[in-house]
Protein backbone atom coordinates (compact mmCIF):
# COMPACT_ATOMS: atom_id res chain seq x y z
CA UNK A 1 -76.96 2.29 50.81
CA UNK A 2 -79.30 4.16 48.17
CA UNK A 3 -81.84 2.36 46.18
CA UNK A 4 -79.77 2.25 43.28
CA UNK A 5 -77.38 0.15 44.76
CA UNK A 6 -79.14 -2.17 47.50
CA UNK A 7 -79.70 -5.37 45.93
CA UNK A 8 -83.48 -5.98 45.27
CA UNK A 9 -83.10 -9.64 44.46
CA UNK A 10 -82.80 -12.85 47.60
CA UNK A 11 -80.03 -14.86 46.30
CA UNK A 12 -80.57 -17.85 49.26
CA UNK A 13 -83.94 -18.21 47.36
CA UNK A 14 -83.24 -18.17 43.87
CA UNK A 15 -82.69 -20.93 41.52
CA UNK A 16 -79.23 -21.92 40.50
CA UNK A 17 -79.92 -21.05 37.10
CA UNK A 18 -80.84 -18.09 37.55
CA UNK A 19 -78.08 -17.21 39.81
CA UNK A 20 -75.40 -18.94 37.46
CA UNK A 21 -77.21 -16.37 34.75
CA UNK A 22 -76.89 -13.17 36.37
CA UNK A 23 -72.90 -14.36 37.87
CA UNK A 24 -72.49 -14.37 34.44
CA UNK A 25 -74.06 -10.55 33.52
CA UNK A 26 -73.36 -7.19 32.96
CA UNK A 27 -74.25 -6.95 36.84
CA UNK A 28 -72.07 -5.78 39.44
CA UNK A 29 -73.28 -8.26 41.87
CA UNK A 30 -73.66 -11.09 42.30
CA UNK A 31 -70.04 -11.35 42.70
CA UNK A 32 -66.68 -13.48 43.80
CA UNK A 33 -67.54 -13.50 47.25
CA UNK A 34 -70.92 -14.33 46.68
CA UNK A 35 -69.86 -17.15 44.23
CA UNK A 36 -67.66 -18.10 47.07
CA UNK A 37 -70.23 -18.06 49.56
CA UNK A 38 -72.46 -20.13 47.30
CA UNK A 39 -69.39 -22.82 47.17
CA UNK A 40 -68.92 -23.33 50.57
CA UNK A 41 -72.67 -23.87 51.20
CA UNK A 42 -72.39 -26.16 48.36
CA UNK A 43 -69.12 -28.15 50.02
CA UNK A 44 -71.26 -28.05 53.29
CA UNK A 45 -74.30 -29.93 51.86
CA UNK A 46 -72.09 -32.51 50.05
CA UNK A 47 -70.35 -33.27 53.46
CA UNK A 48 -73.62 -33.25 54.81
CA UNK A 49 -74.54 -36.50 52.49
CA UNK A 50 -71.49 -38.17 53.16
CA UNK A 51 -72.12 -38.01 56.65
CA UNK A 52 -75.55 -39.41 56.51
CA UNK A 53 -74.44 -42.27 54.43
CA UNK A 54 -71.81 -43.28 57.24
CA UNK A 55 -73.96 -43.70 60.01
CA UNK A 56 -72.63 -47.61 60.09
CA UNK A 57 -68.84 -46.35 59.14
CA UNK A 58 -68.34 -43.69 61.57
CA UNK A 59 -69.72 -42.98 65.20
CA UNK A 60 -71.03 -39.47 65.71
CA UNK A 61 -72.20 -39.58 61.86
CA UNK A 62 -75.55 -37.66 62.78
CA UNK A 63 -73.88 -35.48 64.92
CA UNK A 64 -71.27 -34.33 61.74
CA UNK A 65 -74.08 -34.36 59.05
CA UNK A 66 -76.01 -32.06 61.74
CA UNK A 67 -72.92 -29.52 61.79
CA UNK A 68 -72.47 -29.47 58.12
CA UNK A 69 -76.20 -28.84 57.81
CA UNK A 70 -75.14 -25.70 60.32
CA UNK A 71 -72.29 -24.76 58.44
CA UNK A 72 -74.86 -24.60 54.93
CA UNK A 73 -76.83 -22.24 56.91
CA UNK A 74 -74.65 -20.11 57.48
CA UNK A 75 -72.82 -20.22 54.48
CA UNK A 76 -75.68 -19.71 51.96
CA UNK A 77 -76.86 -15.73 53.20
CA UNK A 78 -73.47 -14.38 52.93
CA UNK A 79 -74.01 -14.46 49.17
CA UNK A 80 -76.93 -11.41 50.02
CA UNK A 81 -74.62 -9.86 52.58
CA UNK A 82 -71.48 -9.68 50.07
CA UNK A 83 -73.97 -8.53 47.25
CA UNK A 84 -75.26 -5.52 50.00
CA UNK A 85 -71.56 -4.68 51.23
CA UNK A 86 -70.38 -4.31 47.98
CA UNK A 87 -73.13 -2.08 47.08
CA UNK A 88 -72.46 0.33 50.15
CA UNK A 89 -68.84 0.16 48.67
CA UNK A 90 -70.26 1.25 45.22
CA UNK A 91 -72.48 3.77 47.05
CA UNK A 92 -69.24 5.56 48.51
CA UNK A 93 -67.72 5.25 45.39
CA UNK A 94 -70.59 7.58 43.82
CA UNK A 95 -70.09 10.15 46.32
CA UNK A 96 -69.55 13.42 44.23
CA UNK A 97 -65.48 14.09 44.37
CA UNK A 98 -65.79 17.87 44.29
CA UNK A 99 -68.06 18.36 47.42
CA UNK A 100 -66.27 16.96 50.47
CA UNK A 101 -62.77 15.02 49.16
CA UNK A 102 -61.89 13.92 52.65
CA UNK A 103 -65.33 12.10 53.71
CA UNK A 104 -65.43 10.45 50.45
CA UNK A 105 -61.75 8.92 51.07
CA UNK A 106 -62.89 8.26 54.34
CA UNK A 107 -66.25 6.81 53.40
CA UNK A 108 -64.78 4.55 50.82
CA UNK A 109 -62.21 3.53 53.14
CA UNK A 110 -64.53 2.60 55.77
CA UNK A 111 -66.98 0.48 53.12
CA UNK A 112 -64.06 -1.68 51.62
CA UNK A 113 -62.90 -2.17 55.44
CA UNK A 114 -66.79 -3.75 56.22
CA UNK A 115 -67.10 -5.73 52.78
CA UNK A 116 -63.81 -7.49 54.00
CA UNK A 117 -65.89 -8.73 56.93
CA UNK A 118 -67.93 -10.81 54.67
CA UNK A 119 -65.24 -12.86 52.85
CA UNK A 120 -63.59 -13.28 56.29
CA UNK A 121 -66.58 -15.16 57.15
CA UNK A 122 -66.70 -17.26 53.93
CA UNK A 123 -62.94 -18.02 55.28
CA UNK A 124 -63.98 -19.28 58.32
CA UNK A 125 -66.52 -21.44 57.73
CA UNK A 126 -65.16 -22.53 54.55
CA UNK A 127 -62.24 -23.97 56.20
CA UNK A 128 -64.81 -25.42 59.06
CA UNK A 129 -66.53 -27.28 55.92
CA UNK A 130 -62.80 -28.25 54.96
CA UNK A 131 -61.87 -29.93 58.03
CA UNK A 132 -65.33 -31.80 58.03
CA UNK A 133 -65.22 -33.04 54.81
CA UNK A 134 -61.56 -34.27 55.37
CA UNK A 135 -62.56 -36.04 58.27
CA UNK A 136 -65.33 -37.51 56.42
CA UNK A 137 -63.16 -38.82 53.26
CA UNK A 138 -60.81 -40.66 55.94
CA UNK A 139 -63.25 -41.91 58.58
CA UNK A 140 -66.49 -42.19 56.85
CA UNK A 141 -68.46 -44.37 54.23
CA UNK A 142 -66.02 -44.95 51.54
CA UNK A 143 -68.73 -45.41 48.52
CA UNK A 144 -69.22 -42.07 49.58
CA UNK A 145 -64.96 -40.56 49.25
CA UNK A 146 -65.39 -39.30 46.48
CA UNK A 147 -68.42 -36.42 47.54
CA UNK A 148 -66.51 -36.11 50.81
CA UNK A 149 -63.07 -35.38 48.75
CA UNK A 150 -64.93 -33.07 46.34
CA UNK A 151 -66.63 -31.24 49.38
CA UNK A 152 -62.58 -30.39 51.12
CA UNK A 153 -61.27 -29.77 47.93
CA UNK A 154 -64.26 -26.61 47.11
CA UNK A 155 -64.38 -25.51 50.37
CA UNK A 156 -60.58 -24.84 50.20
CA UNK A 157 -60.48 -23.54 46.65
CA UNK A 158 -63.91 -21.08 48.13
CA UNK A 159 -61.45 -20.05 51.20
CA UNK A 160 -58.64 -19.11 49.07
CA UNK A 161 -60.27 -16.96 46.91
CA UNK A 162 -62.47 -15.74 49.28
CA UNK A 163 -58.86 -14.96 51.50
CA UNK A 164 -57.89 -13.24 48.56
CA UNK A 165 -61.20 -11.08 48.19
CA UNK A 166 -60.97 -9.75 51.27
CA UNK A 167 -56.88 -8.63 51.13
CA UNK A 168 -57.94 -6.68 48.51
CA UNK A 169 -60.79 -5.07 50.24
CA UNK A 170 -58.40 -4.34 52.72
CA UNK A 171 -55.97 -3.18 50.67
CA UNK A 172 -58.18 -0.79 49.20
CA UNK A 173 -58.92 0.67 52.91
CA UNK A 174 -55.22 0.81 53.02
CA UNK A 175 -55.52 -1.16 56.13
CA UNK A 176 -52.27 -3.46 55.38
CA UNK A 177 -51.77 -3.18 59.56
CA UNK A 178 -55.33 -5.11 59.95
CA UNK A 179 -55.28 -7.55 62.52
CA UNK A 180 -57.53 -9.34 59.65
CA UNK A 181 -54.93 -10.26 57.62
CA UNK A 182 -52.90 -12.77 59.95
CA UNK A 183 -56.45 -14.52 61.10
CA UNK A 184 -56.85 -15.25 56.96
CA UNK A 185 -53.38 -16.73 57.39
CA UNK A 186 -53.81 -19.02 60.16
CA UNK A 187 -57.72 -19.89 58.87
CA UNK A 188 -56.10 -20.49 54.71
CA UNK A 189 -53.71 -23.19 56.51
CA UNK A 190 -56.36 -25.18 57.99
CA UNK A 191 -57.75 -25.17 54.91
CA UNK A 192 -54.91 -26.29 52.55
CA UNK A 193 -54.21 -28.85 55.30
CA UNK A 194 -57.46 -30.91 54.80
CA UNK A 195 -57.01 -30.57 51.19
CA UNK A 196 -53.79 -32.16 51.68
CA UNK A 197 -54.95 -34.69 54.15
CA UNK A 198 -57.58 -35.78 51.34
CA UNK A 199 -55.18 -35.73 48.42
CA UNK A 200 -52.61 -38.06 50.13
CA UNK A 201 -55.43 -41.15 50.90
């Protein structure tokens, strides 16, 4: 990645307003999947709360507010790792078209193959925050429903966009063969199934 294009700022550590202000920029980053990846933390600390409020609803309650506190963590950097793959994307992009055609094809092939991995990750533990939450609107303190329901219904919206982030990175590697692509599948209908599960209470 040159220096144009690595990201100089640490989205985990930067205020929300700030973030929400440069979302909203003439800046290529941060982008969808980092929005995404903000979400899902977002769902995670939500189900987090719900979970500590049902310690005298639901058995295990530490143990679930613990996980979701796991899930944030993880969560939360991928909005600096989708800002940094997308910039080696850009980066392959700027390769000059004249010099060497082939390696830049194959270069920009290769960086929208690795910024799918991000998003693919945003899937997975989105859909982890998902099932938590779920679990948490059904089982746990019901004062607290409503932040559990809101938690499974953003973590699925996050995976589904996130889902769709990455078919288009692959797309754009013209891997349409990628194993990738039926693990979204499977992962996106765990997803819609909590949000389901919470919308039917």
């Amino acid at each position: 990645m040159s220096a144009e294009t690595k990201p100089s700022r640490d989205y985990p550590q930067m205020s929300l307003g700030r973030f929400l202000e440069l979302v909203g920029s003439a800046e290529p980053d941060p982008g969808g999947g980092a929005v995404c990846a903000v979400a899902v933390a977002l769902s995670a600390a939500l189900a987090g709360m719900a979970a500590r409020f049902s310690e005298k609803h639901l058995d295990g309650s530490a143990e679930l507010a613990a996980r979701a506190e796991k899930l944030r963590e993880r969560a939360l950097p991928l909005a600096q790792a989708d800002a940094e793959a997308y910039g080696r994307v850009i980066s392959a992009y700027r390769m000059p078209r004249e010099e060497n055609p082939a390696r830049r094809k194959r270069e920009i092939r290769e960086a929208l193959s690795g910024a799918a991995d991000v998003p693919l990750e945003i899937v997975e533990i989105g859909a982890e925050v998902a099932d938590l939450a779920s679990h948490l609107a059904r089982s746990g303190n019901p004062n607290l429903k409503g932040d559990a329901v809101s938690a499974a219904l953003l973590a699925e919206a996050a995976v589904r966009a996130a889902a769709n982030l990455a078919e288009i990175n692959l797309s754009g590697a013209e891997a349409r063969d990628d194993a990738r692509l039926g693990q979204l599948g499977k992962i996106q209908m765990r997803a819609a199934a909590a949000r389901k599960s919470v919308l039917e209470d």
